[in-house]
Protein backbone atom coordinates (compact mmCIF):
# COMPACT_ATOMS: atom_id res chain seq x y z
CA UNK A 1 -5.46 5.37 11.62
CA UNK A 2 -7.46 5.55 8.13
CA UNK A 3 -10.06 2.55 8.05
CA UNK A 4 -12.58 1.63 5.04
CA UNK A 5 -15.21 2.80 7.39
CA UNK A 6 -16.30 6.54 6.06
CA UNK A 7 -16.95 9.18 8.88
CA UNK A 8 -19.82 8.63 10.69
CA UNK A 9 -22.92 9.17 8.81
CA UNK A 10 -21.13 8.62 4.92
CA UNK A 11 -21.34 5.64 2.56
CA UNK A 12 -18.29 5.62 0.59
CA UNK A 13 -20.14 5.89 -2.59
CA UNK A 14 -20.31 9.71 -0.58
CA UNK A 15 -16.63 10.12 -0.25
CA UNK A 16 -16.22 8.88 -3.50
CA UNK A 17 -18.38 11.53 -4.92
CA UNK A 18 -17.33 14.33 -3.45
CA UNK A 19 -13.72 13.23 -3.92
CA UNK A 20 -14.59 13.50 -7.62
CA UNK A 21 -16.30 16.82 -7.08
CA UNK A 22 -13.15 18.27 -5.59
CA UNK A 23 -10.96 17.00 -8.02
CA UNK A 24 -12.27 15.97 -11.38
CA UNK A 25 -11.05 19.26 -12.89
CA UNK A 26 -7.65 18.02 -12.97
CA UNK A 27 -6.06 16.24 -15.89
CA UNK A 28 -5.74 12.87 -15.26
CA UNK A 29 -7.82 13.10 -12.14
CA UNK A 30 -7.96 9.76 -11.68
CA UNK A 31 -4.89 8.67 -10.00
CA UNK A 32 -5.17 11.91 -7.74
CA UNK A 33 -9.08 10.85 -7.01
CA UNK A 34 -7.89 7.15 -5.99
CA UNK A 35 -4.96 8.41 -3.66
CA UNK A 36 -7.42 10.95 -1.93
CA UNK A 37 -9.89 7.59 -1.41
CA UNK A 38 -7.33 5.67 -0.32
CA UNK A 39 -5.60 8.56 1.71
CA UNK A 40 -9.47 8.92 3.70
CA UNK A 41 -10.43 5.33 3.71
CA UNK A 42 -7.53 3.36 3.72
CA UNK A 43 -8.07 1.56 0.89
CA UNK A 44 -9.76 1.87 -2.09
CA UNK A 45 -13.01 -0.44 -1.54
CA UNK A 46 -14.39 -2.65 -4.48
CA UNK A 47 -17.71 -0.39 -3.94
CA UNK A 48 -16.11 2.30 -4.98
CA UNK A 49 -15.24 1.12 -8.59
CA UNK A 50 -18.13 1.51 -10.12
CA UNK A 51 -19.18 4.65 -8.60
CA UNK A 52 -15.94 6.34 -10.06
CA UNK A 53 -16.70 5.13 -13.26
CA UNK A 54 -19.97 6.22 -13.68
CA UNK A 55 -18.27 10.04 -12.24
CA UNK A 56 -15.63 9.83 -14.42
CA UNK A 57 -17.44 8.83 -17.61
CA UNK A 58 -14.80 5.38 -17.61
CA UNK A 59 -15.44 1.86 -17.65
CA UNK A 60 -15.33 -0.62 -14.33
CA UNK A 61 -12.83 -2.05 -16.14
CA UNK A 62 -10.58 1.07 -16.94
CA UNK A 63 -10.94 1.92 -13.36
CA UNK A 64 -10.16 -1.40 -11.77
CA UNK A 65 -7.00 -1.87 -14.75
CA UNK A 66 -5.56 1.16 -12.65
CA UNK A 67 -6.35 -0.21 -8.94
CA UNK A 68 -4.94 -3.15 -10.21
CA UNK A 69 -1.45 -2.12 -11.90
CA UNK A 70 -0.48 0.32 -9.26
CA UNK A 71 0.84 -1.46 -6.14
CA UNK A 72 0.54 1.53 -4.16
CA UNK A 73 -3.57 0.98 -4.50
CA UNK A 74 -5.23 -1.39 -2.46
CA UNK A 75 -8.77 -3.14 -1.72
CA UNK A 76 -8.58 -4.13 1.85
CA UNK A 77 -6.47 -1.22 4.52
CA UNK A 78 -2.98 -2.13 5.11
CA UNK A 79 -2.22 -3.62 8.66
CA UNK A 80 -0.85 -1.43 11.25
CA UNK A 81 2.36 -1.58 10.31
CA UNK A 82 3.54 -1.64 7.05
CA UNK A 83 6.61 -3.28 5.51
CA UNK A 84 8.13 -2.34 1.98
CA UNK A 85 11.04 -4.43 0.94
CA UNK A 86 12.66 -2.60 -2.01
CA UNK A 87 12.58 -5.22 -4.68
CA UNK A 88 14.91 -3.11 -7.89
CA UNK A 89 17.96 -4.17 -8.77
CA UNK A 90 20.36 -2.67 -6.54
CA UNK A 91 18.66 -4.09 -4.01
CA UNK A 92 18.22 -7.65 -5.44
CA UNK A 93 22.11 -7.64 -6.49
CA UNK A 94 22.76 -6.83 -2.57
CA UNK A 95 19.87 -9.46 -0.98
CA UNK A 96 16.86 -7.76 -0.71
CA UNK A 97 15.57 -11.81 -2.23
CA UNK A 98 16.76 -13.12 1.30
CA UNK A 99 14.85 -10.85 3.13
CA UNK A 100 11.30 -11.79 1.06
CA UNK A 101 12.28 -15.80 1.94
CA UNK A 102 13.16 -14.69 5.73
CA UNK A 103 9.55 -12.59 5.70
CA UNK A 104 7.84 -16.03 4.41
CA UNK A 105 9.90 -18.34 6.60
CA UNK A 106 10.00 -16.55 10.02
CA UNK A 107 6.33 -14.16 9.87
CA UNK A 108 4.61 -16.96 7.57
CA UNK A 109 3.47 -14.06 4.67
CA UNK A 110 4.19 -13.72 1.42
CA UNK A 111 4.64 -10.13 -0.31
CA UNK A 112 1.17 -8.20 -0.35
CA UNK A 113 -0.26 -9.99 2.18
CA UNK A 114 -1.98 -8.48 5.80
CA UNK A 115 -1.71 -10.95 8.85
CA UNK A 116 -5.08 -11.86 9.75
CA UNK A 117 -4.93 -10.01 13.28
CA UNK A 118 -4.29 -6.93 10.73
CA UNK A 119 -1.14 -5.86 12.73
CA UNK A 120 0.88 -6.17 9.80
CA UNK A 121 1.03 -6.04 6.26
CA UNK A 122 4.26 -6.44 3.83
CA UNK A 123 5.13 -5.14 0.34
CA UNK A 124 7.26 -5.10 -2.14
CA UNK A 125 8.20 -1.73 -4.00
CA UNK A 126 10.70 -1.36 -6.52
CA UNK A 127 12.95 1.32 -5.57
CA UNK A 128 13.28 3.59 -2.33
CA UNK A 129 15.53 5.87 -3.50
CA UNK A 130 18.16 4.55 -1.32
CA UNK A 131 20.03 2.20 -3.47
CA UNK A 132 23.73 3.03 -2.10
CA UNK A 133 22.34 1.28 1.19
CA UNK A 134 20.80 -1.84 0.00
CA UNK A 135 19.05 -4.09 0.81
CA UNK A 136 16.81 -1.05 1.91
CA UNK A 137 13.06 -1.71 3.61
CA UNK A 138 10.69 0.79 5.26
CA UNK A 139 9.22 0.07 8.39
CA UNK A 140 5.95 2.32 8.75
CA UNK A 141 7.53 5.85 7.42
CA UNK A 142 10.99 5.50 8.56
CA UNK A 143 13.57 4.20 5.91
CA UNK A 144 16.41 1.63 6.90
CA UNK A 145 19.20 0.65 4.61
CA UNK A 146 21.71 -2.25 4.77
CA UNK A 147 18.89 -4.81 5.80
CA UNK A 148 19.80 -8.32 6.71
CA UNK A 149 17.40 -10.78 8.36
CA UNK A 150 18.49 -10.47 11.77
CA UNK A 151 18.02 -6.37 11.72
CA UNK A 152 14.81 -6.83 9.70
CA UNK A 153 13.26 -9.37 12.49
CA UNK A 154 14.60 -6.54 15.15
CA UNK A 155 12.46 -3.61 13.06
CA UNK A 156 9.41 -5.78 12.47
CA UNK A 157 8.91 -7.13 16.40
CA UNK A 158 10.26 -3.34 17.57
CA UNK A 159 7.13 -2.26 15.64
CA UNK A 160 4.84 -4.71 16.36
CA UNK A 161 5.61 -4.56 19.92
CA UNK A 162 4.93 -1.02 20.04
């Protein structure tokens, strides 16, 4: 399980710069750089923001305008299990709305949210690449089409119970 903690003995400021090292000589390094954070940490911390700018010759703000529009980035780790509902429009025009209101009504959470005992955290993306099988949802890595709110309460307690 990734945490925001570095290995034992690294700041992230650390990881972030050697991240950077390894990978600056790309084109467009930065999204690669902030999925290789993310990938060790779990996250991308707020600390690490300003260290990547000053590597990468940006601006906080440039930096943070990318954390911020991609949904796959985040500041605080996901929970142990993760929940995408697949909010595009094959999946709205099937129900995939119903399953965001059953989320909020039966686990209390709205989308982007981590329950505070950090066992679970639910998304929305918009498109799985599964559209023929909507409403479509992915429980941890494992993708499950034809979603209604009775199989999406089995998938979520099957996982937390595990």
């Amino acid at each position: 399980m990734t945490t925001t903690e570095p290995q034992p003995g690294r700041t992230v400021a650390e990881v972030v710069t050697d991240t950077v090292a390894a990978l600056d000589g790309q084109r467009g390094a930065l999204l690669p750089i902030l999925h290789a954070i993310q990938e060790t940490l779990g996250c991308v911390p707020r600390e690490a923001v300003p260290v990547l700018a000053e590597r990468l010759n940006l601006s906080r703000a440039d930096v943070h305008g990318v954390i911020s529009f991609y949904h796959d980035f985040r500041s605080e780790p996901a929970g142990r299990t993760t929940v995408k509902i697949c909010r595009a429009e094959a999946c709205q025009a099937v129900g995939s709305s119903r399953l965001v209101d059953h989320v909020r009504d039966r686990y209390g959470m709205e989308l982007g949210e981590t329950r505070s005992d950090g066992a679970l955290t639910v998304d929305q993306v918009f498109c799985l690449g599964n559209c023929a099988l909507g409403p479509t949802v992915q429980v941890g890595e494992r993708l499950h089409g034809r979603v209604d709110a009775a199989k999406l309460t089995t998938l979520i307690d099957s996982a937390l119970a595990s």
